[in-house]
C-alpha atoms as a PDB file:
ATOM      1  CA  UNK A   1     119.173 122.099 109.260  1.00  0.00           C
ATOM      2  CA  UNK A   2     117.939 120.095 106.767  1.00  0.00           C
ATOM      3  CA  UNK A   3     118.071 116.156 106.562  1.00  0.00           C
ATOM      4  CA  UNK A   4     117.585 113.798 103.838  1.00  0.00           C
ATOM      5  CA  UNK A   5     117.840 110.006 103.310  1.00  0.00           C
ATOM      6  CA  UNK A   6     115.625 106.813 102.905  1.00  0.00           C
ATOM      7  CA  UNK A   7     112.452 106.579 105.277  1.00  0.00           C
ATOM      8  CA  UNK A   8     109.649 104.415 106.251  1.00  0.00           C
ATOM      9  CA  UNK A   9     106.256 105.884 106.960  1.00  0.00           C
ATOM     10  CA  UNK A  10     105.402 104.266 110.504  1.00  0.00           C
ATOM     11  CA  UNK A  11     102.986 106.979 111.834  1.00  0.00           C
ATOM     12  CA  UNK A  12     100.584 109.345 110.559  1.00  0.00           C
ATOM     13  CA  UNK A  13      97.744 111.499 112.476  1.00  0.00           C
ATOM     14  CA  UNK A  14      95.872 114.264 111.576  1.00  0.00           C
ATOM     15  CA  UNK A  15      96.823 118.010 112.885  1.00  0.00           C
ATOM     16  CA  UNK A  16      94.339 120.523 112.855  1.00  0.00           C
ATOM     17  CA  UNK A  17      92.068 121.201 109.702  1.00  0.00           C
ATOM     18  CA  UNK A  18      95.297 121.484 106.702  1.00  0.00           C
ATOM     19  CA  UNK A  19      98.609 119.600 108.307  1.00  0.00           C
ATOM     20  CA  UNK A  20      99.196 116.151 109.591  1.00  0.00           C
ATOM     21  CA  UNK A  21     101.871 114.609 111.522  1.00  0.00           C
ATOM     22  CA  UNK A  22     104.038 111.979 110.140  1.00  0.00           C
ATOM     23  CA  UNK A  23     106.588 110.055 111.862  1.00  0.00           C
ATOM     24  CA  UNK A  24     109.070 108.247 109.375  1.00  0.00           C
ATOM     25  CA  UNK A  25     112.068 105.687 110.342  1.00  0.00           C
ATOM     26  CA  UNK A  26     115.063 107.212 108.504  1.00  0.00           C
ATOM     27  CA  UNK A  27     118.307 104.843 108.541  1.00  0.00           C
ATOM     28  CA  UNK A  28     121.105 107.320 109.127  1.00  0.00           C
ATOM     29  CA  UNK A  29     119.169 109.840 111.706  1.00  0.00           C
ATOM     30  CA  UNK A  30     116.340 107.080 112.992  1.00  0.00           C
ATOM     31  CA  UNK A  31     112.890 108.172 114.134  1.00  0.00           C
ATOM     32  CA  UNK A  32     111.727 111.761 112.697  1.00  0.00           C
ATOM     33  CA  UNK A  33     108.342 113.548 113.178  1.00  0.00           C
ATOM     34  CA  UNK A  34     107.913 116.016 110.647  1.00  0.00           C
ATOM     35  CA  UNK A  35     104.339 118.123 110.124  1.00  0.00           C
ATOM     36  CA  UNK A  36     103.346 118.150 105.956  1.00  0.00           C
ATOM     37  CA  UNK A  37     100.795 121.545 105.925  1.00  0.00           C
ATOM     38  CA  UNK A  38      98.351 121.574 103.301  1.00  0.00           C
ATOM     39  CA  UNK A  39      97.339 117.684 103.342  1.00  0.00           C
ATOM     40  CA  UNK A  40      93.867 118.936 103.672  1.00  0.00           C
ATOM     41  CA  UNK A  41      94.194 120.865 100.341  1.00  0.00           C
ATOM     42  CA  UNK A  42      93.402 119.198  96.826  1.00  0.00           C
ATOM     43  CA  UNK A  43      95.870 117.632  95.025  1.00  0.00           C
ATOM     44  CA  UNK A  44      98.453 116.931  98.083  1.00  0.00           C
ATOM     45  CA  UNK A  45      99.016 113.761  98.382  1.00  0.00           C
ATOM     46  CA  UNK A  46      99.770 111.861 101.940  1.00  0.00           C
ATOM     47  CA  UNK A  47     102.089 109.028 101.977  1.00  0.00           C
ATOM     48  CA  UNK A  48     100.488 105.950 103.104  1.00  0.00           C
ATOM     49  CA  UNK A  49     101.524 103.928 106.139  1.00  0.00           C
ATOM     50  CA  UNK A  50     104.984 101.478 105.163  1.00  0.00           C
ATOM     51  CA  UNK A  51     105.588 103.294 102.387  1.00  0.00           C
ATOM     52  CA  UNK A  52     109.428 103.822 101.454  1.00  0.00           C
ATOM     53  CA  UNK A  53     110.961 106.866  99.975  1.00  0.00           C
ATOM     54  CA  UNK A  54     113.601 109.335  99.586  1.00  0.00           C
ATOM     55  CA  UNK A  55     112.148 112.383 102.402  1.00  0.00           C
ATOM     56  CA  UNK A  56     113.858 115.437 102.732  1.00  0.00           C
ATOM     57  CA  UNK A  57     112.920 117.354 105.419  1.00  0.00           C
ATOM     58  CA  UNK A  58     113.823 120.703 107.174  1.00  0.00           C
ATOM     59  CA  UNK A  59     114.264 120.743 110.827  1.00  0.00           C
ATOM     60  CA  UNK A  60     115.812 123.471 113.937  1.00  0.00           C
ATOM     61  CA  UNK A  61     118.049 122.190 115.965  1.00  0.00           C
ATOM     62  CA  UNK A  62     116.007 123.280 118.845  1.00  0.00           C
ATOM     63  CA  UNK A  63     112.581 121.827 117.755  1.00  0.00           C
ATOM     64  CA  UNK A  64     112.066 117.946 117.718  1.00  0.00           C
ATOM     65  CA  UNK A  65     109.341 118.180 114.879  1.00  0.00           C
ATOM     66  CA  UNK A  66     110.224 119.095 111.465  1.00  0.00           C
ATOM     67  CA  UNK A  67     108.644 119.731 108.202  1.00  0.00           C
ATOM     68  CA  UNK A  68     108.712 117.797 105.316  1.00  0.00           C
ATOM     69  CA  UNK A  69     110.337 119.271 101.931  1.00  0.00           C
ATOM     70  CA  UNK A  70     109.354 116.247  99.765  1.00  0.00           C
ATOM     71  CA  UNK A  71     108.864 112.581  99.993  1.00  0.00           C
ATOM     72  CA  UNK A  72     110.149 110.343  96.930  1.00  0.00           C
ATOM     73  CA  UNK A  73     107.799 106.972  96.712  1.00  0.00           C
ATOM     74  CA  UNK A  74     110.562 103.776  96.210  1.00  0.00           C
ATOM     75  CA  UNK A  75     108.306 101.183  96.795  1.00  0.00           C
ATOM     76  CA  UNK A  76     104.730 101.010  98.187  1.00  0.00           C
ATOM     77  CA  UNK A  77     103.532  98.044 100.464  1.00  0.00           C
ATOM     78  CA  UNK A  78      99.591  98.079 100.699  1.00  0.00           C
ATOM     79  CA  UNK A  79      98.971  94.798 101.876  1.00  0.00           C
ATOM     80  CA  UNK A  80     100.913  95.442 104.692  1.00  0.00           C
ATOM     81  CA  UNK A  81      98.942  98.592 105.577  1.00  0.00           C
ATOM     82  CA  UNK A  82      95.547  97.154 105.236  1.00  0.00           C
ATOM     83  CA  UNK A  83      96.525  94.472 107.550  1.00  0.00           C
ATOM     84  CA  UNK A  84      97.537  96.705 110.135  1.00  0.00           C
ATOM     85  CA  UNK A  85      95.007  98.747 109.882  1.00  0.00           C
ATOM     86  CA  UNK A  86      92.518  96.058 111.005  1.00  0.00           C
ATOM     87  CA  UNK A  87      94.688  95.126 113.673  1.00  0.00           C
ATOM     88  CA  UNK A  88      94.322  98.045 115.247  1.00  0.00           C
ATOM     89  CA  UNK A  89      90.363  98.647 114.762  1.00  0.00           C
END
């Protein structure tokens, strides 16, 4: 199955040595976990936390994690990130 739409980066957490965990808001299908493999390779580039995009992602309808196909940046809010981030430190 896959799914596609407009999401919001709310969640993102390392997994293993080469994947991470992301959990994005989408509007139409709400809150997906997907796993993007490779972050730990050069030149793959993680979304950052609040970021908005177009994600496409590929998911069983067994499973309640998917895997990302691609992730669109709309628009980018890194104030908003920062500020979090200290929040939580």
């Amino acid at each position: 199955m896959f799914l596609n739409g407009t999401a919001c980066l709310l969640r993102k957490s390392a997994s293993g040595e080469n994947s991470t965990v992301l959990s994005f808001l989408m509007r139409e299908e709400g809150l997906q976990s997907v796993i993007l493999k490779g972050s730990g390779k050069k030149g793959m580039e993680i979304p950052d936390l609040f970021q908005v995009g177009e994600l496409s992602l590929r998911k069983k309808t067994t499973e309640s994690i998917g895997y990302i196909e691609e992730f669109s940046l709309i628009e980018a809010f890194p104030g908003v990130a920062r500020s979090y981030e200290r929040l939580i430190s």
